[in-house]
Protein backbone atom coordinates (compact mmCIF):
# COMPACT_ATOMS: atom_id res chain seq x y z
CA UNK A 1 11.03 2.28 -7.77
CA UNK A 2 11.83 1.25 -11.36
CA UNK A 3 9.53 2.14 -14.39
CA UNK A 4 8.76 -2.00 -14.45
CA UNK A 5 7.89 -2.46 -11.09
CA UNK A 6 5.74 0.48 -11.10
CA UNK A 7 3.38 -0.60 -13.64
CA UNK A 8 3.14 -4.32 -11.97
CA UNK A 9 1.43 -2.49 -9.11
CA UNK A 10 -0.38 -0.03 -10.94
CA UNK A 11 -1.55 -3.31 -12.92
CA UNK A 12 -2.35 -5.08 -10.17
CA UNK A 13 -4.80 -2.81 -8.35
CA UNK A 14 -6.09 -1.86 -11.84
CA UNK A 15 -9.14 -4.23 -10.60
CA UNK A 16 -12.15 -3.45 -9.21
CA UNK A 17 -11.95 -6.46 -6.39
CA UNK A 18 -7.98 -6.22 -6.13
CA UNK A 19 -8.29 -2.15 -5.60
CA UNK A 20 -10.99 -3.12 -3.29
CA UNK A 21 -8.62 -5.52 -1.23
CA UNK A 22 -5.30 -3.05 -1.26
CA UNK A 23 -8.07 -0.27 0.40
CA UNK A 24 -9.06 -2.48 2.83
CA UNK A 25 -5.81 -3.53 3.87
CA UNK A 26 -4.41 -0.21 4.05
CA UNK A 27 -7.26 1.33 6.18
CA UNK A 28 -6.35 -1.60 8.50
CA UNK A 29 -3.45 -0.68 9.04
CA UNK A 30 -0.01 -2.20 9.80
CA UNK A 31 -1.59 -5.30 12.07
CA UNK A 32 -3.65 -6.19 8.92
CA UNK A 33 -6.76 -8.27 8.75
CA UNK A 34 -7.36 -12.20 8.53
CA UNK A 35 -7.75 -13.80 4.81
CA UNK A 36 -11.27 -14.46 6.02
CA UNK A 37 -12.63 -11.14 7.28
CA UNK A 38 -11.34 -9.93 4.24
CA UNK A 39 -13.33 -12.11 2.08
CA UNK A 40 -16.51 -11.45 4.71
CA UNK A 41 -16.14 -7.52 4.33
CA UNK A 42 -16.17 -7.28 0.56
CA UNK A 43 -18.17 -10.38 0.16
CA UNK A 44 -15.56 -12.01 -2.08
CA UNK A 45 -15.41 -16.45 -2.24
CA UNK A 46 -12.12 -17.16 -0.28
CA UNK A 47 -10.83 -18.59 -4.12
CA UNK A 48 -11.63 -15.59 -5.39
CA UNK A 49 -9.81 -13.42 -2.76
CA UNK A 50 -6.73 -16.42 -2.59
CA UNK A 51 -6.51 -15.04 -6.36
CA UNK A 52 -6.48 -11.58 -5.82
CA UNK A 53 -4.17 -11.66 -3.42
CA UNK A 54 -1.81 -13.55 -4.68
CA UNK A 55 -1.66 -11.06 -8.01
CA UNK A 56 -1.44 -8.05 -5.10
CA UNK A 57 1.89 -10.26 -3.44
CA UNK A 58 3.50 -10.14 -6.79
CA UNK A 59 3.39 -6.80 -7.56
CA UNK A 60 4.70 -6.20 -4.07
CA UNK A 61 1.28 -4.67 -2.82
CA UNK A 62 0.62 -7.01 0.56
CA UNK A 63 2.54 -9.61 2.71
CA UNK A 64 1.23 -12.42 4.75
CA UNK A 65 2.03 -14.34 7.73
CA UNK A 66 0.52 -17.35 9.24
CA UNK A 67 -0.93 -17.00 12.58
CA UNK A 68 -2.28 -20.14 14.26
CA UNK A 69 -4.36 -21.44 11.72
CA UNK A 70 -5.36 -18.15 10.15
CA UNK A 71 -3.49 -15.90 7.56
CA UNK A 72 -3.11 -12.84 7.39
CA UNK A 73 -2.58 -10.00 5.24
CA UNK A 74 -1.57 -6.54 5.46
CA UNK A 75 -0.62 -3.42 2.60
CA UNK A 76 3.20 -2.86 1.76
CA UNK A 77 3.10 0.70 2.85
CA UNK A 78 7.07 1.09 1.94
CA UNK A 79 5.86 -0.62 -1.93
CA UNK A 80 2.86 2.14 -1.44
CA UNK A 81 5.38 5.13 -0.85
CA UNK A 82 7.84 4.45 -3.43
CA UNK A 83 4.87 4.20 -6.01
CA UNK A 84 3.37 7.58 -4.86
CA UNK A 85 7.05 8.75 -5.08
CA UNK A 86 7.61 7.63 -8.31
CA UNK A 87 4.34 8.86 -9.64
CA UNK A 88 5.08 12.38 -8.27
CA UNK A 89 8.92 12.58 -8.05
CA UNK A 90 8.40 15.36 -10.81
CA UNK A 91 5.59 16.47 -10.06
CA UNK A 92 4.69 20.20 -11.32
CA UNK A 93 7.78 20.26 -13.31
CA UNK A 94 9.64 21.74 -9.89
CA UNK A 95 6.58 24.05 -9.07
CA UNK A 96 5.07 22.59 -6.04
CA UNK A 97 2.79 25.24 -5.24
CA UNK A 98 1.29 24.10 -8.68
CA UNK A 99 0.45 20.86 -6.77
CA UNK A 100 -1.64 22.17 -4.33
CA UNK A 101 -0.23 20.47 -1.54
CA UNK A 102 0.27 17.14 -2.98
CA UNK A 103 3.73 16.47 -2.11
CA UNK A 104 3.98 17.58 1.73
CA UNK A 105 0.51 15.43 1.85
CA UNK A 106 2.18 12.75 0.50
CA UNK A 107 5.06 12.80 2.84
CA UNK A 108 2.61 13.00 5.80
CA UNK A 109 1.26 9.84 5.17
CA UNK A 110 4.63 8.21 4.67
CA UNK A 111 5.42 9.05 7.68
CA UNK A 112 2.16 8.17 9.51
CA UNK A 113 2.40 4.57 7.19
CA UNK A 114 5.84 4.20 8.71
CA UNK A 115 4.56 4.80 12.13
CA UNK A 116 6.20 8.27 12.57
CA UNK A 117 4.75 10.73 14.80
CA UNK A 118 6.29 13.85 13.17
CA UNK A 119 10.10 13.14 13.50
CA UNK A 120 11.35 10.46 10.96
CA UNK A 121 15.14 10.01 10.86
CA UNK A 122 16.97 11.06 7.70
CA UNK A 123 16.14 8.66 4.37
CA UNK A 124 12.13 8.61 5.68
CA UNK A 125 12.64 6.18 8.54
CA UNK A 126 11.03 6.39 12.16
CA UNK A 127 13.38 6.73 15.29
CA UNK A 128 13.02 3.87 17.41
């Protein structure tokens, strides 16, 4: 990830609602959640949450797809990764102890976002 893209999505969830949102989305996991239980479970006004997410789709943070008549929504986890990366590619100046676990923490959640059980391929992907 690129210095410019990086601070889109750091802008982006630099909101209380919008943070709130990207949280949601990502407990939810990879089969997401309807634009409307969304707005029900933070208790946002569907124009209000159309906003939000729309600022979260530009900075890369969510995806959509239409189902039926319903949309819905899910996190980026690959857009999530390569922020965390980028925020801690240098972490501890090369002293990852200093870190206290930070970076293998960090990769274990890649690969659960990614679906991995404990084997991704090399380059972070899941077999399968």
């Amino acid at each position: 990830m690129d210095e410019s893209r990086a601070v889109l999505a750091l802008q982006a969830i630099a909101q209380e609602t919008r943070l709130a949102i990207f949280r949601l989305l990502v407990a939810a996991g990879p089969s997401g959640m309807p634009a409307g239980a969304i707005a029900e479970q933070l208790q946002v006004p569907p124009s209000t949450l159309s906003f939000h997410l729309k600022e979260l789709d530009r900075a890369g943070l969510v995806r959509s797809w239409r189902r039926a008549r319903q949309i819905f929504y899910t996190a980026e986890f690959e857009t999530m990764r390569r922020l965390l990366s980028f925020l801690t590619e240098d972490c501890c100046g090369g002293h990852p102890e200093i870190c206290g676990g930070l970076v293998p923490l960090l990769e274990e959640v890649g690969r659960r976002a990614a679906g991995c059980a404990s084997d991704p391929k090399p380059g972070g992907r899941c077999r399968g």
